[in-house]
Protein backbone atom coordinates (compact mmCIF):
# COMPACT_ATOMS: atom_id res chain seq x y z
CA UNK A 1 -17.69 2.89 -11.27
CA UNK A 2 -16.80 3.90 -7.75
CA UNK A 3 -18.08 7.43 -6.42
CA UNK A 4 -18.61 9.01 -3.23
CA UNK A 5 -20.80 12.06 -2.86
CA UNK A 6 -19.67 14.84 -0.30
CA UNK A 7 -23.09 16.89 0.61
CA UNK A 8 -20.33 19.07 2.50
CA UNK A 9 -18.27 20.00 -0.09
CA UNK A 10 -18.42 23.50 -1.90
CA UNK A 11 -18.69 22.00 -5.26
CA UNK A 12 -22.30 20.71 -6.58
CA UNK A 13 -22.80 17.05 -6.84
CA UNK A 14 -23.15 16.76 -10.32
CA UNK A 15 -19.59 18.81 -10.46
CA UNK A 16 -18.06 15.82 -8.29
CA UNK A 17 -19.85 13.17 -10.12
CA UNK A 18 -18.46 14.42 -13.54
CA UNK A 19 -14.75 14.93 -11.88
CA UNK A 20 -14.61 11.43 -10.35
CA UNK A 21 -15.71 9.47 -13.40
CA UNK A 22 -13.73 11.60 -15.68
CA UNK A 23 -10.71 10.61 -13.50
CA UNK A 24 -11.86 7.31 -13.71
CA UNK A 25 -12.56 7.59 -17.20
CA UNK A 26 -9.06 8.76 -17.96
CA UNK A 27 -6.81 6.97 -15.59
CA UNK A 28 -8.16 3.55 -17.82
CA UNK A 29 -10.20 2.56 -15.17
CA UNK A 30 -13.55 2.48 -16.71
CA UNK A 31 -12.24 1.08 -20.18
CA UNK A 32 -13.45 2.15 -23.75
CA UNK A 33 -17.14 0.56 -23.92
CA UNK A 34 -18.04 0.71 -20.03
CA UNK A 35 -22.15 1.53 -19.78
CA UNK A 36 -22.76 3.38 -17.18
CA UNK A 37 -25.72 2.96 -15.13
CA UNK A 38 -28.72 4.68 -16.30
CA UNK A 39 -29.69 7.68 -14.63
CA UNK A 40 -32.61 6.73 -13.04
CA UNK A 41 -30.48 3.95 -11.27
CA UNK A 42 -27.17 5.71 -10.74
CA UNK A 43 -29.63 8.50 -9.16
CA UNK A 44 -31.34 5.85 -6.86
CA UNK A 45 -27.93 4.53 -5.74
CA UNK A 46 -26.66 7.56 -4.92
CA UNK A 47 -29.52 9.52 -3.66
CA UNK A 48 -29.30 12.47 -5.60
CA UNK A 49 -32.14 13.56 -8.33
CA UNK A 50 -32.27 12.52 -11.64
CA UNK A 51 -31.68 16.38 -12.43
CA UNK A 52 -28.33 15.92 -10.85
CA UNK A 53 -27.24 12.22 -12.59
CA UNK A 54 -27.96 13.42 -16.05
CA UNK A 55 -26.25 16.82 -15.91
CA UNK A 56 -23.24 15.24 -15.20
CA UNK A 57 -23.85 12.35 -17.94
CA UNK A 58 -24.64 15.05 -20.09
CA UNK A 59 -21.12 17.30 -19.15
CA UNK A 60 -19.41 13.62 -19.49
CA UNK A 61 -20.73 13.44 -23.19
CA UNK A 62 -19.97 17.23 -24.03
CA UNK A 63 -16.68 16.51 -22.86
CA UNK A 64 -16.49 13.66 -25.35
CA UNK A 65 -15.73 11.36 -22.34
CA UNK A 66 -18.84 9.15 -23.27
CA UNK A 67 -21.26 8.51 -25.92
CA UNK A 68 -24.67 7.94 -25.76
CA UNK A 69 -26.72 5.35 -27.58
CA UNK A 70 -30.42 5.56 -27.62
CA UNK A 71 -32.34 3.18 -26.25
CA UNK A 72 -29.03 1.30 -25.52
CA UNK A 73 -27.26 3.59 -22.84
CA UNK A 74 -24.16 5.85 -21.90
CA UNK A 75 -20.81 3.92 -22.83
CA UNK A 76 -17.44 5.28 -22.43
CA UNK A 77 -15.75 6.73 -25.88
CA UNK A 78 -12.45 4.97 -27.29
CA UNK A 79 -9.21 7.19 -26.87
CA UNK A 80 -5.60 6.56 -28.12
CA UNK A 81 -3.50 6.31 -24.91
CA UNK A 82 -2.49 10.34 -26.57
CA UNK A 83 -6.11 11.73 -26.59
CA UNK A 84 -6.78 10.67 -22.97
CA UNK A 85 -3.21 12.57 -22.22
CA UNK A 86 -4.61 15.75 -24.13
CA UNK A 87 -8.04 15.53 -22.27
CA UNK A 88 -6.45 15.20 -18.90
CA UNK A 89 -4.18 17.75 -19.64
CA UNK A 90 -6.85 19.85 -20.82
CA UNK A 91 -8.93 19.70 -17.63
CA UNK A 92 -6.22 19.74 -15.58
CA UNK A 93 -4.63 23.27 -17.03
CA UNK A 94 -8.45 24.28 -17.14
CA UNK A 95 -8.38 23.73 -13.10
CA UNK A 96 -4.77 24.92 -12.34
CA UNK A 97 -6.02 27.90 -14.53
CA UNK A 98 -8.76 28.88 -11.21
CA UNK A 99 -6.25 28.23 -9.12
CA UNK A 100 -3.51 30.24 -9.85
CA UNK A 101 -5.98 33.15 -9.69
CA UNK A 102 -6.54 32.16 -6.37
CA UNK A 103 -3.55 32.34 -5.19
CA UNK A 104 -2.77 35.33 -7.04
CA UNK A 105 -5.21 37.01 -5.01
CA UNK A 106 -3.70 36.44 -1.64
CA UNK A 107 -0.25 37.90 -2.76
CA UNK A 108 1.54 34.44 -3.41
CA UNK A 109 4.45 34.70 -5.74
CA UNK A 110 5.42 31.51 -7.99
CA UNK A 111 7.74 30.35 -5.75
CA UNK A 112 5.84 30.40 -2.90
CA UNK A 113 3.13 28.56 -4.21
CA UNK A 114 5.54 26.05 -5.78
CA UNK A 115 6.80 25.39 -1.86
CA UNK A 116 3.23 24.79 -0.86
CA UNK A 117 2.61 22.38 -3.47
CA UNK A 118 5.46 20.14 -2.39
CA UNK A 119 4.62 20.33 1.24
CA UNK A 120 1.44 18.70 0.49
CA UNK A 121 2.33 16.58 -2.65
């Protein structure tokens, strides 16, 4: 499990800790059965609270990205190669969903935010 913490960024910690090991999660990088750290530790290592750590375990779990075990720990849940492509396309259209509003706001038609996208992608 690799994750960096920005204490800059506009999103909460426990926002970017969820995001980066669900793209971990879902790319195959943590595999089916990975424990995670316990919160206490994964809180220590990162300095953030324990408040912080086990929110995003907990958003993790809800999301059925992990399962917890008690007494044993939080390991990552078992997907078919097709129910990590529905839950990545599920968060993803949930995000793009924000987005578009965003742009929508500022005037942008389709097209135009189509052109930005390639510029930076």
């Amino acid at each position: 499990m690799n994750v960096t913490i920005s204490n800059t960024s506009e999103k909460p910690i426990y926002q970017q800790l969820y995001e980066q090991i669900s793209a971990q999660i879902l790319k195959g990088e943590l595999e089916s059965g990975y424990c995670l750290p316990p919160i206490r530790q994964a809180a220590l290592e990162l300095h953030v609270s324990v408040i912080t750590v086990k929110k995003a375990w907990e958003e993790l779990e809800r999301s059925g990205l992990i399962n917890t075990v008690t007494g044993k720990g939080c390991f990552v849940a078992e997907f078919s190669r097709g129910e990590m492509l529905r839950i990545r396309n599920e968060m993803v259209l949930k995000q793009m969903e924000s987005d578009t509003d965003y742009y929508k706001s500022f005037g942008l038609t389709f097209d135009e935010v189509i052109g930005l996208l390639n510029k930076i992608y």
